[in-house]
PDB file of N, CA and C in Angstrom:
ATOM      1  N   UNK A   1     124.255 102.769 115.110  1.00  0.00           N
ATOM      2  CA  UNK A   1     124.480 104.066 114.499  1.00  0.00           C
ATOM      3  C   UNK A   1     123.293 105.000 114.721  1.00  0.00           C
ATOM      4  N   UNK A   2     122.068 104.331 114.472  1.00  0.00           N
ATOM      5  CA  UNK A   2     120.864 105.224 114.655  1.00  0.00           C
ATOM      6  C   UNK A   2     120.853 105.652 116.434  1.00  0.00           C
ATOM      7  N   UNK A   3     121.502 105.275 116.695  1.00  0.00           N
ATOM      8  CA  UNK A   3     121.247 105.882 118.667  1.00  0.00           C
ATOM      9  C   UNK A   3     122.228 106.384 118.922  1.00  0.00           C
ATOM     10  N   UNK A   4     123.677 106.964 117.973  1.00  0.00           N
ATOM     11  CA  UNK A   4     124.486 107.455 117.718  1.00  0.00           C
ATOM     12  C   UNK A   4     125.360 107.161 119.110  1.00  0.00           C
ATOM     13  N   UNK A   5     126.086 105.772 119.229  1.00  0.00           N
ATOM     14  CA  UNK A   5     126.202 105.212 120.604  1.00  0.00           C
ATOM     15  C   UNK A   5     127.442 104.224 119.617  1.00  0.00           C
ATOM     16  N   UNK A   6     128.497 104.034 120.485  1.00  0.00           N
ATOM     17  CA  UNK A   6     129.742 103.454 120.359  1.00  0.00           C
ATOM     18  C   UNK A   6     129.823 102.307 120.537  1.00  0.00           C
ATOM     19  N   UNK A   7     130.575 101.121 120.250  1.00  0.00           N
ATOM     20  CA  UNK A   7     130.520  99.774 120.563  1.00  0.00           C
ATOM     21  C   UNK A   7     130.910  99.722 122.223  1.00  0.00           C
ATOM     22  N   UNK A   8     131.798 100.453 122.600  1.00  0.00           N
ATOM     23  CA  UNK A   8     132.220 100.953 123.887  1.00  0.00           C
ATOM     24  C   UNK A   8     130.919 101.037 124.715  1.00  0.00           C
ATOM     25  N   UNK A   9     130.728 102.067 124.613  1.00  0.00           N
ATOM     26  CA  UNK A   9     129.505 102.709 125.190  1.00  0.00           C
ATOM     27  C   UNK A   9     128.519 101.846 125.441  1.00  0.00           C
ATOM     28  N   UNK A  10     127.631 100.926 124.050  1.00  0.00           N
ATOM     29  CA  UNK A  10     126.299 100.415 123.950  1.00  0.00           C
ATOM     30  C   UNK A  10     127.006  99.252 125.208  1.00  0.00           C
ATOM     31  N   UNK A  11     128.435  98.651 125.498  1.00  0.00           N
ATOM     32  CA  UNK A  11     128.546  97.895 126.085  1.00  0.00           C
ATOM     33  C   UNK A  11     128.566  98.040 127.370  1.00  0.00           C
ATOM     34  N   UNK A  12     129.412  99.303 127.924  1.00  0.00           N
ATOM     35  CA  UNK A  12     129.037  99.675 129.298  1.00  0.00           C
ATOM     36  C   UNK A  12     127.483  99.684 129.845  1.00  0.00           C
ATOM     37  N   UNK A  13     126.259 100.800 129.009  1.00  0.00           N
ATOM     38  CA  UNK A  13     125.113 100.273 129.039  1.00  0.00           C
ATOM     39  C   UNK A  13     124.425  98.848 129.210  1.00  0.00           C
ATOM     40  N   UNK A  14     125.162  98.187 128.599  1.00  0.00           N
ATOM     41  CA  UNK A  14     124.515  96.663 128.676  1.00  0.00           C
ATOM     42  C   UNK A  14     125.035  96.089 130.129  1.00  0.00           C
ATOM     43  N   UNK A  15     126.426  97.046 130.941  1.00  0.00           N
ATOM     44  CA  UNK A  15     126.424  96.043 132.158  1.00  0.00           C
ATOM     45  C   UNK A  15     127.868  95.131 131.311  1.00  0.00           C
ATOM     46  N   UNK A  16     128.207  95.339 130.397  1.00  0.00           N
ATOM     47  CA  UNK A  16     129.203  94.545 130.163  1.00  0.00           C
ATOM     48  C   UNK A  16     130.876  95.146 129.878  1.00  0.00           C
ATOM     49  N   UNK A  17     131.530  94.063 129.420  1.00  0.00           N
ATOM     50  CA  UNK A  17     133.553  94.949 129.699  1.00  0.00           C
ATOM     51  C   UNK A  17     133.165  95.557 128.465  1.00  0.00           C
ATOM     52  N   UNK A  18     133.984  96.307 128.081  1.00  0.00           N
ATOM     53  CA  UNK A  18     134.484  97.527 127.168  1.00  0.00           C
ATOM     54  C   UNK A  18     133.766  97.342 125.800  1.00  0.00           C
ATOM     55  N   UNK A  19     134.649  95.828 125.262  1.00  0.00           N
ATOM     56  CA  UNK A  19     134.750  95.286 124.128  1.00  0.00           C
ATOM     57  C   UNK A  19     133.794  94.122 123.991  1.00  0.00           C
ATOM     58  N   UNK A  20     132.462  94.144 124.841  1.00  0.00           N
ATOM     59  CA  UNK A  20     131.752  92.919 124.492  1.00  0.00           C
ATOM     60  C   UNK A  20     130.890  93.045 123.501  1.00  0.00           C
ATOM     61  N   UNK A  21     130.390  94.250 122.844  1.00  0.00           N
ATOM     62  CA  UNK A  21     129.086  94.334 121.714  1.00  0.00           C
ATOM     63  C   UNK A  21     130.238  94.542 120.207  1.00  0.00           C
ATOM     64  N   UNK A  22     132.002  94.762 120.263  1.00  0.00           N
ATOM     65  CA  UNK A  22     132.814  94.499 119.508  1.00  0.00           C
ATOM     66  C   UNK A  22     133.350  93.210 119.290  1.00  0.00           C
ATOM     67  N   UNK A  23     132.856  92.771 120.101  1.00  0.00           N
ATOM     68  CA  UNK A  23     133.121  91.040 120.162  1.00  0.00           C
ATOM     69  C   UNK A  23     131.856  90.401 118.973  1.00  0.00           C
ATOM     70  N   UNK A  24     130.820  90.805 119.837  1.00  0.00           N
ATOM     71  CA  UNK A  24     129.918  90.509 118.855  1.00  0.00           C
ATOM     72  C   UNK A  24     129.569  90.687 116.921  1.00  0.00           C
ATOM     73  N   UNK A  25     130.283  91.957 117.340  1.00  0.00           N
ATOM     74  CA  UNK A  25     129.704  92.986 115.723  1.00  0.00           C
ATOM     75  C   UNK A  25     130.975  92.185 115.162  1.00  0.00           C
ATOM     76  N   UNK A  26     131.802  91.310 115.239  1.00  0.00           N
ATOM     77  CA  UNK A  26     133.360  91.389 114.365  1.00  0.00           C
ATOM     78  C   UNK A  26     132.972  89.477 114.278  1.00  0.00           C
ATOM     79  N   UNK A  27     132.154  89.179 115.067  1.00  0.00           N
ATOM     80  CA  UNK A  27     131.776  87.530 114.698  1.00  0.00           C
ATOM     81  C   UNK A  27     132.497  86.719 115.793  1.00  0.00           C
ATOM     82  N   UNK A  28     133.201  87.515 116.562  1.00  0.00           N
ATOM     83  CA  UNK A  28     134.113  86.454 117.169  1.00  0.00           C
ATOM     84  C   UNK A  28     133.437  86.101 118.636  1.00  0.00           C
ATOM     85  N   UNK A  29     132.031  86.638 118.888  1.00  0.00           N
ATOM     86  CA  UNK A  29     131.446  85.803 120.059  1.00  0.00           C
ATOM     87  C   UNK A  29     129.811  86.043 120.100  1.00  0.00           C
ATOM     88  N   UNK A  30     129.384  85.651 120.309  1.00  0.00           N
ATOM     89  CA  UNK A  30     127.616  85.532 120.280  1.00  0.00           C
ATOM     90  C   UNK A  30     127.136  85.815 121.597  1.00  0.00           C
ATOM     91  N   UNK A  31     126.082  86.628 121.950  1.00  0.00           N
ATOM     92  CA  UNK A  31     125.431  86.787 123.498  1.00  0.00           C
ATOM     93  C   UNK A  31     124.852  85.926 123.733  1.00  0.00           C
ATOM     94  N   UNK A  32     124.415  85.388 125.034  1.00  0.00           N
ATOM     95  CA  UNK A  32     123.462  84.499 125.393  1.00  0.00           C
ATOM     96  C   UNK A  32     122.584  84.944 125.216  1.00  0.00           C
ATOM     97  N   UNK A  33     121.327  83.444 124.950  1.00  0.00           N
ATOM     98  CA  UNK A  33     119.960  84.488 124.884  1.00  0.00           C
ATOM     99  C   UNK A  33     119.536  85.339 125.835  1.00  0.00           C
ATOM    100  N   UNK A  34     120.179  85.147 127.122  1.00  0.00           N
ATOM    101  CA  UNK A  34     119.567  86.664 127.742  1.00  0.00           C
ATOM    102  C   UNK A  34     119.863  88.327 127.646  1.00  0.00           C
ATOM    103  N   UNK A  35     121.448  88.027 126.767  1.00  0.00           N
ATOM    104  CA  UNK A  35     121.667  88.904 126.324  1.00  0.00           C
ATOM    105  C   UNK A  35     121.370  89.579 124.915  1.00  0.00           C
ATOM    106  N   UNK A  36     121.002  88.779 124.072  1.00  0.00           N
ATOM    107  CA  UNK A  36     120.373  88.684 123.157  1.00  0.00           C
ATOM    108  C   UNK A  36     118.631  89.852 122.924  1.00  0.00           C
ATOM    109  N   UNK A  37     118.243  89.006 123.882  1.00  0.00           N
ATOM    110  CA  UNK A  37     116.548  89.617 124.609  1.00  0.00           C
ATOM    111  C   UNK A  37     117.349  91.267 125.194  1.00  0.00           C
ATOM    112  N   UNK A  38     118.308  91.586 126.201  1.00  0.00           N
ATOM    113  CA  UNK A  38     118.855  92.709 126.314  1.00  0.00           C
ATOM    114  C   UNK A  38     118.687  93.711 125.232  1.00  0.00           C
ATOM    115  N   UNK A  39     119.992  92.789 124.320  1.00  0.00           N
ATOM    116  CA  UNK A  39     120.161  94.108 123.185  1.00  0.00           C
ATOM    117  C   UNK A  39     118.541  94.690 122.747  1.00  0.00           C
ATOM    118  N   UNK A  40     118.010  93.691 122.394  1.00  0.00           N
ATOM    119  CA  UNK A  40     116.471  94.000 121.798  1.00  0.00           C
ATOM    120  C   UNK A  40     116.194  95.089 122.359  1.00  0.00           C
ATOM    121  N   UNK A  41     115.731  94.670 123.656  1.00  0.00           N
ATOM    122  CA  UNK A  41     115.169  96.073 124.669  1.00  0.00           C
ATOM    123  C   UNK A  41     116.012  97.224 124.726  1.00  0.00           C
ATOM    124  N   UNK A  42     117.233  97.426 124.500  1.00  0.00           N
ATOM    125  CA  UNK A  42     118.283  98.541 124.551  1.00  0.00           C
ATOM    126  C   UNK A  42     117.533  99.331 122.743  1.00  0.00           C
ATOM    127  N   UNK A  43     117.260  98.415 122.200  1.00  0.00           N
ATOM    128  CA  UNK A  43     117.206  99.178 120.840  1.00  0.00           C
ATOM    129  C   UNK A  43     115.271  99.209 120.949  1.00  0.00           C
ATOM    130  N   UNK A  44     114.529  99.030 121.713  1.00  0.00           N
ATOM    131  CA  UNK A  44     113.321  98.915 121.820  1.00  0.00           C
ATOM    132  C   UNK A  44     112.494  98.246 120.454  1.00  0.00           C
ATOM    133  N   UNK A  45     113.508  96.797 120.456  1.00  0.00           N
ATOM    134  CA  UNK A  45     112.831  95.932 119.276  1.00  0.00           C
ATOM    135  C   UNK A  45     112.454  94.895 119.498  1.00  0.00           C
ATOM    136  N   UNK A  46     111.471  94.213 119.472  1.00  0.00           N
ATOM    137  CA  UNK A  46     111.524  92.896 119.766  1.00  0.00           C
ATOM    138  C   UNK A  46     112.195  91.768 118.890  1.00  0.00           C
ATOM    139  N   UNK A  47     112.372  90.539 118.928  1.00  0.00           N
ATOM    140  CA  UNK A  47     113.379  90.016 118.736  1.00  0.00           C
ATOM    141  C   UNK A  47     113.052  89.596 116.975  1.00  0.00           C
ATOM    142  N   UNK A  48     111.651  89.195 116.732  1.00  0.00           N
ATOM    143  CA  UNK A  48     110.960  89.431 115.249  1.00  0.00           C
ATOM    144  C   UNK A  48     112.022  90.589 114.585  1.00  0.00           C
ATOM    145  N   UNK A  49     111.599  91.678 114.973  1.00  0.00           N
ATOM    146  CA  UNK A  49     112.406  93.236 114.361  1.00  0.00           C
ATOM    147  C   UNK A  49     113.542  92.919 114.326  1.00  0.00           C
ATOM    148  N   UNK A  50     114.554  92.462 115.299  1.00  0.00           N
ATOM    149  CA  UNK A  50     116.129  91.998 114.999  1.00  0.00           C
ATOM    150  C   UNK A  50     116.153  91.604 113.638  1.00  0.00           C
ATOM    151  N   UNK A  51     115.537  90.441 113.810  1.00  0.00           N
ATOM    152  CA  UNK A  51     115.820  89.985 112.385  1.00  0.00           C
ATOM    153  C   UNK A  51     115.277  89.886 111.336  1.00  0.00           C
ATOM    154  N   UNK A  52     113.917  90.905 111.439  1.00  0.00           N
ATOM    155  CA  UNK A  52     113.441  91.121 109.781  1.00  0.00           C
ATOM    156  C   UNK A  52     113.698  92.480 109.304  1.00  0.00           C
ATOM    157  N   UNK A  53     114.631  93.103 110.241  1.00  0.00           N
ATOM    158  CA  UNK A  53     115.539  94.190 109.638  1.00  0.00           C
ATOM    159  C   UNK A  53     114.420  95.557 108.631  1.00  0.00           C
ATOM    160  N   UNK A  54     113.171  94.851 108.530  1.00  0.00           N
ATOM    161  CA  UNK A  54     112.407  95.670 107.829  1.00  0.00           C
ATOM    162  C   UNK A  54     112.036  97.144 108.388  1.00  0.00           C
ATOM    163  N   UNK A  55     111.756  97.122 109.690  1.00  0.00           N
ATOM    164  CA  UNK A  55     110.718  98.093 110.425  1.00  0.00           C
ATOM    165  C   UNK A  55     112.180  99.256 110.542  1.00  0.00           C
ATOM    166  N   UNK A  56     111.632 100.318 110.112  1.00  0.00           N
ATOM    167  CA  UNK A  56     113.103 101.397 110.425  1.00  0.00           C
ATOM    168  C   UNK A  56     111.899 102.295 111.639  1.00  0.00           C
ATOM    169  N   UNK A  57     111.299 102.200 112.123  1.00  0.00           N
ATOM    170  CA  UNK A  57     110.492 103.082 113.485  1.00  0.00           C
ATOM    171  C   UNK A  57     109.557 101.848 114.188  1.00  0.00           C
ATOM    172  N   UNK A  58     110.327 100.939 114.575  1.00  0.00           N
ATOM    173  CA  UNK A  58     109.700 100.433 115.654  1.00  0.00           C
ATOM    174  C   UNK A  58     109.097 100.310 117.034  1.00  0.00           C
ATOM    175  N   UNK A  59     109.186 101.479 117.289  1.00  0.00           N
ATOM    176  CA  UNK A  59     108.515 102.493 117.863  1.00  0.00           C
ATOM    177  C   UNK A  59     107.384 102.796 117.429  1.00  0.00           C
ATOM    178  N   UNK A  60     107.372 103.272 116.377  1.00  0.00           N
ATOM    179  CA  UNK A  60     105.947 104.132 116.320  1.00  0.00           C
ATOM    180  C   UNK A  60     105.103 102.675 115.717  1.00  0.00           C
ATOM    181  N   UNK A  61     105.497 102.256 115.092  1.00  0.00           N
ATOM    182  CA  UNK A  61     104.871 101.042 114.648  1.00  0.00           C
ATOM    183  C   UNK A  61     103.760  99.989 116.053  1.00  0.00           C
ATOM    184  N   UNK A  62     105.066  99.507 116.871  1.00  0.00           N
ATOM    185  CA  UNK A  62     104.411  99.308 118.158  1.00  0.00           C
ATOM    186  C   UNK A  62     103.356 100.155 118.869  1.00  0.00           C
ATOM    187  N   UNK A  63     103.319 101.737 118.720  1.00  0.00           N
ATOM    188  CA  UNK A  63     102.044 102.448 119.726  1.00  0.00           C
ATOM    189  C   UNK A  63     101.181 102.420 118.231  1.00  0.00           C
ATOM    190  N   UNK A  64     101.225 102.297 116.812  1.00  0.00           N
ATOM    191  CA  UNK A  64     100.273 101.721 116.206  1.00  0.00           C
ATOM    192  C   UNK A  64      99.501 100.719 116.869  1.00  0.00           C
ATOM    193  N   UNK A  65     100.312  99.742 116.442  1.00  0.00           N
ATOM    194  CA  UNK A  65      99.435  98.555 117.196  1.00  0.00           C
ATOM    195  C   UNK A  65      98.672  98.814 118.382  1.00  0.00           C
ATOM    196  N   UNK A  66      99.215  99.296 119.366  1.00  0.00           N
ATOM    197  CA  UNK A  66      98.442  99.041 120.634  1.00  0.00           C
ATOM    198  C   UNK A  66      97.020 100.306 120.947  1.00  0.00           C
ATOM    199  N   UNK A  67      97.453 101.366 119.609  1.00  0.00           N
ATOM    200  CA  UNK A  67      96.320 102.056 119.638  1.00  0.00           C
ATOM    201  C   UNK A  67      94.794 101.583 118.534  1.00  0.00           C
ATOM    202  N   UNK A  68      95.618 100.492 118.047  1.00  0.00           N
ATOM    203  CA  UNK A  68      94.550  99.615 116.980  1.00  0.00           C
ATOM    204  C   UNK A  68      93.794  98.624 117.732  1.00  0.00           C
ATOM    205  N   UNK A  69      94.497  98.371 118.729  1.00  0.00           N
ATOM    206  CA  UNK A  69      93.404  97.384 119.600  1.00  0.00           C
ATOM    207  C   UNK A  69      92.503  97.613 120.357  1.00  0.00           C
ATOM    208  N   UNK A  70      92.309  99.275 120.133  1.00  0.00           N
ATOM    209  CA  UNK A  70      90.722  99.499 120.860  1.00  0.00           C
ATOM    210  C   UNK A  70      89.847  99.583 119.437  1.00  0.00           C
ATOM    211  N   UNK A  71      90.295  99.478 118.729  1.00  0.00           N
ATOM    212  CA  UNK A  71      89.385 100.040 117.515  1.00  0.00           C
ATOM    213  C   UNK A  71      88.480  99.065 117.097  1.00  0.00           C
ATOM    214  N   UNK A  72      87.184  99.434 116.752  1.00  0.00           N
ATOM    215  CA  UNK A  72      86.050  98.380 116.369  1.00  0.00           C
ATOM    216  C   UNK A  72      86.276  97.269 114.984  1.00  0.00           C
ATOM    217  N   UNK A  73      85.754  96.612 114.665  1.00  0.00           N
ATOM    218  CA  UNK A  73      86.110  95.827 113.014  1.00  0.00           C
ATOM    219  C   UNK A  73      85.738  96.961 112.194  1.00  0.00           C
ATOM    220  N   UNK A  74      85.099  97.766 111.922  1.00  0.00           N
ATOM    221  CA  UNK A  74      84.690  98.193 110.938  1.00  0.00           C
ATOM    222  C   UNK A  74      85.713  99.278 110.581  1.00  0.00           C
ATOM    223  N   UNK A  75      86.369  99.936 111.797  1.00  0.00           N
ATOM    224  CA  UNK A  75      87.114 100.988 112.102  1.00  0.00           C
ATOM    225  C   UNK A  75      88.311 100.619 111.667  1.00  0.00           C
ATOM    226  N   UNK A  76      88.867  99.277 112.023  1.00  0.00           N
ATOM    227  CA  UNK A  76      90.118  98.798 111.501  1.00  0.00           C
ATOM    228  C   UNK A  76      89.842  98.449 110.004  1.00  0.00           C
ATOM    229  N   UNK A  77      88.751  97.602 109.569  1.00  0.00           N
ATOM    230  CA  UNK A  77      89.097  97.782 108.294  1.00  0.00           C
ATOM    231  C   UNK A  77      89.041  99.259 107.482  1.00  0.00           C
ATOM    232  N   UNK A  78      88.207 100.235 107.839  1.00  0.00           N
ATOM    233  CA  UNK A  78      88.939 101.214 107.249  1.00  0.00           C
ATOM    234  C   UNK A  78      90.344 101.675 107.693  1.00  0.00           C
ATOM    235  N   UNK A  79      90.767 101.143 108.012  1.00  0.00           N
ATOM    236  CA  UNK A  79      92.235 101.643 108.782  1.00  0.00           C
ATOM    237  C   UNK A  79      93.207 100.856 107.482  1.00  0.00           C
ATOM    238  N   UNK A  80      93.127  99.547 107.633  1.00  0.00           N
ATOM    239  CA  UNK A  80      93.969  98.956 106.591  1.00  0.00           C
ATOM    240  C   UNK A  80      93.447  99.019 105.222  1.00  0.00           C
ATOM    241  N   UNK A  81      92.337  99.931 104.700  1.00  0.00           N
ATOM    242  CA  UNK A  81      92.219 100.558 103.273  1.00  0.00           C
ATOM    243  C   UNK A  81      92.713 101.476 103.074  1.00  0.00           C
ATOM    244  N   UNK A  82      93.101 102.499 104.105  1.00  0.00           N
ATOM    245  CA  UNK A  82      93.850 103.692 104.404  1.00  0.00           C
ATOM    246  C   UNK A  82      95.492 102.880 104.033  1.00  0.00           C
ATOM    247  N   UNK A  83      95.451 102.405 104.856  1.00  0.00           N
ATOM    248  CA  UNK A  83      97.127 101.706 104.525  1.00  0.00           C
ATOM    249  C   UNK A  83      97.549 101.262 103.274  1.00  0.00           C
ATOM    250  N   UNK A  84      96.660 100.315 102.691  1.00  0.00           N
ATOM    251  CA  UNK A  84      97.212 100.114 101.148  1.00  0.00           C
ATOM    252  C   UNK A  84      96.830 101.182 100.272  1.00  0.00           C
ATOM    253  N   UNK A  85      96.008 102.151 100.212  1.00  0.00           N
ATOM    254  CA  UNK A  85      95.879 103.291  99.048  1.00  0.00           C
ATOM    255  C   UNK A  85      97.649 103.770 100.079  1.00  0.00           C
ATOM    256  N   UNK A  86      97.737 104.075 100.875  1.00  0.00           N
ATOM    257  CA  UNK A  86      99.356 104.418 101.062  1.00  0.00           C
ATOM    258  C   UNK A  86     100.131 104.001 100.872  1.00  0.00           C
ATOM    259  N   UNK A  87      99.929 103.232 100.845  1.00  0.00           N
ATOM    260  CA  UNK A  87     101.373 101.846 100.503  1.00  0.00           C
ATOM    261  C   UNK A  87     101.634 101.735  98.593  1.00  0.00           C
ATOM    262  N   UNK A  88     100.168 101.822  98.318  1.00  0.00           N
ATOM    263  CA  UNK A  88     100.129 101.539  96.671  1.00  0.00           C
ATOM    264  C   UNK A  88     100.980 102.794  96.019  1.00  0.00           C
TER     265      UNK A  88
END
């Protein structure tokens, strides 16, 4: 819904028949794990994010991270004191 994309549609994208991501969403068939790893990357989540359903911008979350890994110790811990006075 958030990529405002059709069961139709997300399936042609994937390379697959019409009704294969309606197959899925209704219980009546499961992807292989390579398709599995697919969907992920179609929704730019890794497979953690699938299923802890928590992260609603996994995106921005991810160029967090990778802009935190130049940062010094001292720099990150003020970074995650910044985060919990936000979070609190």
């Amino acid at each position: 819904m958030e990529r405002n994309v059709s069961e139709y549609q997300m399936s042609l994208e994937l390379g697959q028949n019409k009704n294969y991501i309606q197959g899925i969403s209704s219980g009546k068939a499961l992807p292989s794990m390579r398709q599995f790893l697919n969907i992920c990357d179609y929704f730019e989540i890794t497979p953690m994010q699938f299923f802890d359903g928590d992260s609603t911008q996994p995106q921005l979350i991810r160029k967090a991270i990778e802009d935190m890994k130049g940062l010094s110790d001292n720099d990150l811990l003020l970074l995650l004191n910044i985060i919990r006075r936000l979070h609190d």
